[in-house]
Protein backbone atom coordinates (compact mmCIF):
# COMPACT_ATOMS: atom_id res chain seq x y z
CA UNK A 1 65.61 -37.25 -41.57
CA UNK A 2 62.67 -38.68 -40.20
CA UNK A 3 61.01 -35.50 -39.21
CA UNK A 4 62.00 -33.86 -42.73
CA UNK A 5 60.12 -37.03 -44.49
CA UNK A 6 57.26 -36.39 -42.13
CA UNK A 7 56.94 -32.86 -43.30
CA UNK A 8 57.40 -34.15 -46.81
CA UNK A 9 54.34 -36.28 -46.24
CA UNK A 10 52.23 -33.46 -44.88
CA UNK A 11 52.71 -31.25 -47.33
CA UNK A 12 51.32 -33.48 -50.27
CA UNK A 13 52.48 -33.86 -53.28
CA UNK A 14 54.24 -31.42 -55.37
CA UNK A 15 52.62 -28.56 -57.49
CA UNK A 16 53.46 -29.98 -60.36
CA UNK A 17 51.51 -33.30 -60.59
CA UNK A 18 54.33 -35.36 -59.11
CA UNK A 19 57.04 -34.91 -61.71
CA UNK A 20 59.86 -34.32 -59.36
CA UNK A 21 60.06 -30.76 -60.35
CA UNK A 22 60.10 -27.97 -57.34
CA UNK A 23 56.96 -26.43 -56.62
CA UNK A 24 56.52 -22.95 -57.75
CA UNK A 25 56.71 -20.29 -54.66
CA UNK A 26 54.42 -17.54 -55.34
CA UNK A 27 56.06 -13.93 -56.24
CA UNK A 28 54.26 -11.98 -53.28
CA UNK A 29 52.27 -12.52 -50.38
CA UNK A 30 49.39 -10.36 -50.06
CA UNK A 31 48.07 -9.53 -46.50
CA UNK A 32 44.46 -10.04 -45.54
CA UNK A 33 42.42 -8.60 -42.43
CA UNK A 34 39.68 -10.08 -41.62
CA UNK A 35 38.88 -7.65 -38.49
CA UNK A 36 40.19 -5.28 -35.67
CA UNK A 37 43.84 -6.32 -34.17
CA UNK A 38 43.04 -8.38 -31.61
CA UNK A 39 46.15 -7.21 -29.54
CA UNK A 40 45.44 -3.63 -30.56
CA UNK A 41 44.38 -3.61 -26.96
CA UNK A 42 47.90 -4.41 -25.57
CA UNK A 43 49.43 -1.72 -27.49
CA UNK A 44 48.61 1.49 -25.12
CA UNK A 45 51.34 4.05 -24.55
CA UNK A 46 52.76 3.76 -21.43
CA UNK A 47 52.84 6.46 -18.56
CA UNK A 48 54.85 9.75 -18.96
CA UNK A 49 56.49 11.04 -16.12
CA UNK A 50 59.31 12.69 -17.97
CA UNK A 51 55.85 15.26 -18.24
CA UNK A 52 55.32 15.58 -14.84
CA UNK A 53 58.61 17.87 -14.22
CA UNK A 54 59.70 21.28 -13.40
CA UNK A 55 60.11 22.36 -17.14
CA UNK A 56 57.13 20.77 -18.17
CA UNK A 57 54.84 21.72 -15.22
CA UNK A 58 55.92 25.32 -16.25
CA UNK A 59 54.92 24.97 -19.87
CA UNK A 60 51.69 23.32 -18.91
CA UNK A 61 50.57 26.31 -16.77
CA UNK A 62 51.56 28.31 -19.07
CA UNK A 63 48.86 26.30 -21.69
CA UNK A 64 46.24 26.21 -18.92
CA UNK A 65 46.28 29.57 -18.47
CA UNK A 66 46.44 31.18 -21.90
CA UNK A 67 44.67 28.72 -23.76
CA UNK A 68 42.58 25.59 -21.69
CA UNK A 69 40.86 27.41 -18.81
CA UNK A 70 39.84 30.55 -20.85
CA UNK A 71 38.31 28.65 -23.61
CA UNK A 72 36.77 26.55 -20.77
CA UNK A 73 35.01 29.15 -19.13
CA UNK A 74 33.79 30.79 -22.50
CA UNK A 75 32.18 27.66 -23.17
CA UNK A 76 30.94 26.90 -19.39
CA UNK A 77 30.40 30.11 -17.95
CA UNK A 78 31.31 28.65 -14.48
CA UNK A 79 30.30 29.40 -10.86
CA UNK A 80 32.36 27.61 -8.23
CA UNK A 81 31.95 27.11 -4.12
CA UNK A 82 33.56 25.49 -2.06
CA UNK A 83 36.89 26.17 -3.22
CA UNK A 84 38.74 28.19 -0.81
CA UNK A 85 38.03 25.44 1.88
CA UNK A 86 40.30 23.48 0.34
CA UNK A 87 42.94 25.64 1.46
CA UNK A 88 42.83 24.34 5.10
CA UNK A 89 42.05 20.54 3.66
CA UNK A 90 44.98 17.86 4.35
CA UNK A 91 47.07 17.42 0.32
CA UNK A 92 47.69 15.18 -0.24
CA UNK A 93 43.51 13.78 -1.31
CA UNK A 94 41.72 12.34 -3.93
CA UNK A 95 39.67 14.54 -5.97
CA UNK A 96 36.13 12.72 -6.60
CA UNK A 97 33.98 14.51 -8.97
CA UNK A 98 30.89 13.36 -10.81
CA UNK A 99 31.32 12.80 -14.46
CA UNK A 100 29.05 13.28 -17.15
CA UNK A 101 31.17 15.36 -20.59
CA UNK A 102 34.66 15.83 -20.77
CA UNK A 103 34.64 19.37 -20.44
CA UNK A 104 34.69 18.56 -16.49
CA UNK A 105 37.98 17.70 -15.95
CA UNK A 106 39.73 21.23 -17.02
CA UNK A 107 36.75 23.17 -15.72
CA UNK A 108 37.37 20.92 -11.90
CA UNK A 109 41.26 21.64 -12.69
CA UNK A 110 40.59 25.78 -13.34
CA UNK A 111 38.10 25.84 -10.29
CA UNK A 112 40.89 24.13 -8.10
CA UNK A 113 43.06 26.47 -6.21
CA UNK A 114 46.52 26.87 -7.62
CA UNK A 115 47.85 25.32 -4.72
CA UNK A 116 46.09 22.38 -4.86
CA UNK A 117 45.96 22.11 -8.74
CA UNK A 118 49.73 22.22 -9.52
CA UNK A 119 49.84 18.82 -6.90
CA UNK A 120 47.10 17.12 -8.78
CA UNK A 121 47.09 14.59 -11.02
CA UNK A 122 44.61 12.89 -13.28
CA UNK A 123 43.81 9.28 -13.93
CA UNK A 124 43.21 8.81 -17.40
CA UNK A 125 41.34 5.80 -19.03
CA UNK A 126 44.47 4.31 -20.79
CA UNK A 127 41.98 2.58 -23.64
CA UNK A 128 41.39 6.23 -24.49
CA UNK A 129 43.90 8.26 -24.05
CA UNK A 130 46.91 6.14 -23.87
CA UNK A 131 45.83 4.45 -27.39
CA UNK A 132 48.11 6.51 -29.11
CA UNK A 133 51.77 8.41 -28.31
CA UNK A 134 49.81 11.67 -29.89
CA UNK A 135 46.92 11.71 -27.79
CA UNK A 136 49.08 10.43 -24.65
CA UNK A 137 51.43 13.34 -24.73
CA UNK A 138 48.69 15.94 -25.65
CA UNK A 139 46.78 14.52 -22.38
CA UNK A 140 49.88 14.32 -19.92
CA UNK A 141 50.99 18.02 -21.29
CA UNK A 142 47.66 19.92 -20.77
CA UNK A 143 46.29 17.95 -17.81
CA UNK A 144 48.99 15.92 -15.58
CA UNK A 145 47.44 12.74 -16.66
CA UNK A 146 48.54 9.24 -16.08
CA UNK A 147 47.60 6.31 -17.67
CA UNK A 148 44.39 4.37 -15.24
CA UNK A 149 43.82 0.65 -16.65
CA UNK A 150 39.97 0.02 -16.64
CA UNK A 151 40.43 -3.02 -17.55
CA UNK A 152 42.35 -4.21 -14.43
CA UNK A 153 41.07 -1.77 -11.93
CA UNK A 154 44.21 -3.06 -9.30
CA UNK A 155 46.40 -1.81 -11.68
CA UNK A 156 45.01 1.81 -12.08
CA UNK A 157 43.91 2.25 -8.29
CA UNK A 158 47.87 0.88 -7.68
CA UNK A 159 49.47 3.66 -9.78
CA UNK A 160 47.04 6.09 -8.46
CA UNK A 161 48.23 4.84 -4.73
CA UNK A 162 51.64 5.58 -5.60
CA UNK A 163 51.10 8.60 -6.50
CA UNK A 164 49.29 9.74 -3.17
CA UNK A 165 52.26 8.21 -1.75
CA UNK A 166 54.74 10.71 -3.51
CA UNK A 167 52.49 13.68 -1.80
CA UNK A 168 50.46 14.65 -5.32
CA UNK A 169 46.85 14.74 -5.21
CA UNK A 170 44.60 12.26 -7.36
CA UNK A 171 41.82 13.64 -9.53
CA UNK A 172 39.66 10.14 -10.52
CA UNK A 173 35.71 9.79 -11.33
CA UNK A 174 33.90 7.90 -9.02
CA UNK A 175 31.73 6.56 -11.74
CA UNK A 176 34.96 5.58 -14.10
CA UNK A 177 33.04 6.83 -17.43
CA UNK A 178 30.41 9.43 -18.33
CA UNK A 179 27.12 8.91 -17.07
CA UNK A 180 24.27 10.93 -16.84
CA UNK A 181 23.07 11.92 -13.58
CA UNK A 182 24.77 10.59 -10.33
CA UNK A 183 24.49 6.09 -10.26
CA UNK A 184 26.79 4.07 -11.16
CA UNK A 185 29.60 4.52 -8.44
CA UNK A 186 31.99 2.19 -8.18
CA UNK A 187 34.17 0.88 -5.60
CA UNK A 188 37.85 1.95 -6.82
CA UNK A 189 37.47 5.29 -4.64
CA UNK A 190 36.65 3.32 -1.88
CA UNK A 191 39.27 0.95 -2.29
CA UNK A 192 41.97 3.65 -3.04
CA UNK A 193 41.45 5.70 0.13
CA UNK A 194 40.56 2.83 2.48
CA UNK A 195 44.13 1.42 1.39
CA UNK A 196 45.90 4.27 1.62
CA UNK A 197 44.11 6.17 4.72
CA UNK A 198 43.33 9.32 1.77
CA UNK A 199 40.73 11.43 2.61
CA UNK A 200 38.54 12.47 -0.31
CA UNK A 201 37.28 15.53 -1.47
CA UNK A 202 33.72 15.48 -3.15
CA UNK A 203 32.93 17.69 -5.89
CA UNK A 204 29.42 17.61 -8.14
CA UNK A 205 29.66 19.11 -11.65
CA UNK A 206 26.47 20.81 -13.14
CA UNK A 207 25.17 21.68 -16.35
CA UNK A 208 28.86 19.89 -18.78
CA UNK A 209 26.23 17.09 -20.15
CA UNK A 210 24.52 19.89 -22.11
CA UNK A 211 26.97 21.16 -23.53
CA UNK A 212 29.72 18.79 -24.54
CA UNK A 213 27.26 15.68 -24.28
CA UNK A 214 29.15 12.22 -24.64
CA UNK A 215 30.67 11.43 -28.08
CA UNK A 216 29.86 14.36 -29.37
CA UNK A 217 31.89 17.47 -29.25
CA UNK A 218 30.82 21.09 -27.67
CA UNK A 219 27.30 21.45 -28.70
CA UNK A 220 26.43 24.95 -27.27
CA UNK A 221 27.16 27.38 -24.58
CA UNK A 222 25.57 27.83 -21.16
CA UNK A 223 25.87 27.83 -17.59
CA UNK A 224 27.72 25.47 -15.19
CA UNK A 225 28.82 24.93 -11.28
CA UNK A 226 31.60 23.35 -9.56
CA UNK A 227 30.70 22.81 -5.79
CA UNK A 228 33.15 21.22 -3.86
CA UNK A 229 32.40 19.55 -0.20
CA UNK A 230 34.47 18.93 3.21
CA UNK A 231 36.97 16.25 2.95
CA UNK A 232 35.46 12.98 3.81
CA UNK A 233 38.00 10.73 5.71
CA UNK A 234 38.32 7.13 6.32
CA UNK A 235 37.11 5.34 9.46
CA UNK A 236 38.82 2.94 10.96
CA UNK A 237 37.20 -0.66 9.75
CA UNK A 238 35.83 0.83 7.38
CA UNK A 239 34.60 -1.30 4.54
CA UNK A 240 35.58 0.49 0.45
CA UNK A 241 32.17 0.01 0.12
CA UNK A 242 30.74 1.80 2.95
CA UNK A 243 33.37 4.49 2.30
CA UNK A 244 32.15 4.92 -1.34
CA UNK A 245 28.62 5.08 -0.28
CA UNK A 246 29.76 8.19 1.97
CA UNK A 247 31.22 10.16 -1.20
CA UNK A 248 28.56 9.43 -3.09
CA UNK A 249 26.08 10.66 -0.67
CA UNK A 250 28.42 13.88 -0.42
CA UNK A 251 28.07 14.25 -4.05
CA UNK A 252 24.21 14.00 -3.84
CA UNK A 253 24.18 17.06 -0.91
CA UNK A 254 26.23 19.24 -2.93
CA UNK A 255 24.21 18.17 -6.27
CA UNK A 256 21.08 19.21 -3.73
CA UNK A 257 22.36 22.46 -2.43
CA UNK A 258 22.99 23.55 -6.47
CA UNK A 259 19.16 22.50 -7.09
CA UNK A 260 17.78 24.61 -4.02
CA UNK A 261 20.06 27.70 -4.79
């Protein structure tokens, strides 16, 4: 009783002008937004593995290989190196490219060797392609993605170490988003294959920025070049940092050779 009268007291007085009557409840409520969802970034699709089987590894190379990689190298017109010395590299490895359009990803994936390519997954910024179950299953069925929180880097690198733990290969940007030229590494490579004891495979990506520049979609045709390097491993005591430094400077002598050829 005493809490009802308390509620009675901070509601006021009634509608009416204190008669006694009951207040008049209005007929509809009409919803008002003043701005973005502020959980809108809690709402991400979460991983799909169900994608990641025999069935659906079989339908995606069938995709790839009719449909993604051809209209990939129309666009790119591609020249790769390095490739075949993956086939005497240790699987399983993360895959450390440079990133600057995202036209790199399926050109690294069709300049892979099969071998290598139908063990690799990609991590996949989960703000962006994990934002809805459309674009989720359209990247998880043409690429092997899962979802890679940016937001809480532990969180991506720790899926990512699980799956170099189940034996698949790990395709990840050094620089997390697309940047022009080759700054802006950051430590999750590092920290990835120092934890885990992964070597990683260095790869620099030429010419993608001109012609699928970021936000913008395929602006032109032209040339690009996939190099990929030797496997750099782990020392032991060896800082993420230091380690990062090392694929970075890989990327830089393969982005070097491509400039003097």
């Amino acid at each position: 009783m005493r809490s009802g009268r308390l509620l009675e007291r901070l509601a006021g007085p009634p509608r009416d002008g204190g008669t006694g009557g009951s207040a008049r409840s209005p007929a509809r409520w009409r919803t008002r937004r003043g701005g973005p969802d502020p959980w809108s970034a809690a709402a991400e699709v979460a991983d799909q593995p169900w994608l990641r089987g025999r069935r659906a590894s079989l339908a995606r190379e069938g995709l790839q290989q009719s449909l993604l990689f051809p209209l990939t190298r129309v666009v790119t017109s591609p020249k790769v190196s390095g490739a075949d010395d993956l086939l005497h590299a240790p699987q399983p490895a993360v895959i450390a490219p440079n990133h600057s359009s995202d036209v790199d990803t399926p050109l690294v994936l069709w300049a892979l060797p099969r071998v290598w390519r139908m063990r690799t997954v990609v991590g996949a910024a989960s703000d962006r392609f994990y934002a809805s179950r459309r674009t989720a299953l359209m990247a998880s069925l043409w690429i092997n993605t899962f979802p890679f929180d940016r937001g809480s880097e532990g969180r991506g690198l720790a899926a990512a170490a699980e799956h170099l733990r189940g034996g698949s290969n790990v395709l990840i940007y050094p620089q997390a988003t697309r940047t022009s030229g080759l700054g802006g590494l950051r430590g999750g490579v590092g920290r990835l294959c120092v934890a885990t004891g992964t070597p990683a495979v260095p790869v620099h990506v030429s010419g993608t920025g001109l012609l699928m520049p970021k936000g913008r979609g395929v602006t032109r045709r032209g040339r690009t070049e996939v190099r990929f390097g030797p496997a750099v491993e782990p020392l032991a005591g060896e800082e993420p940092q230091e380690f990062t430094e090392r694929v970075g400077a890989a990327i830089g002598a393969l982005a070097g050779a491509a400039g003097r050829r």
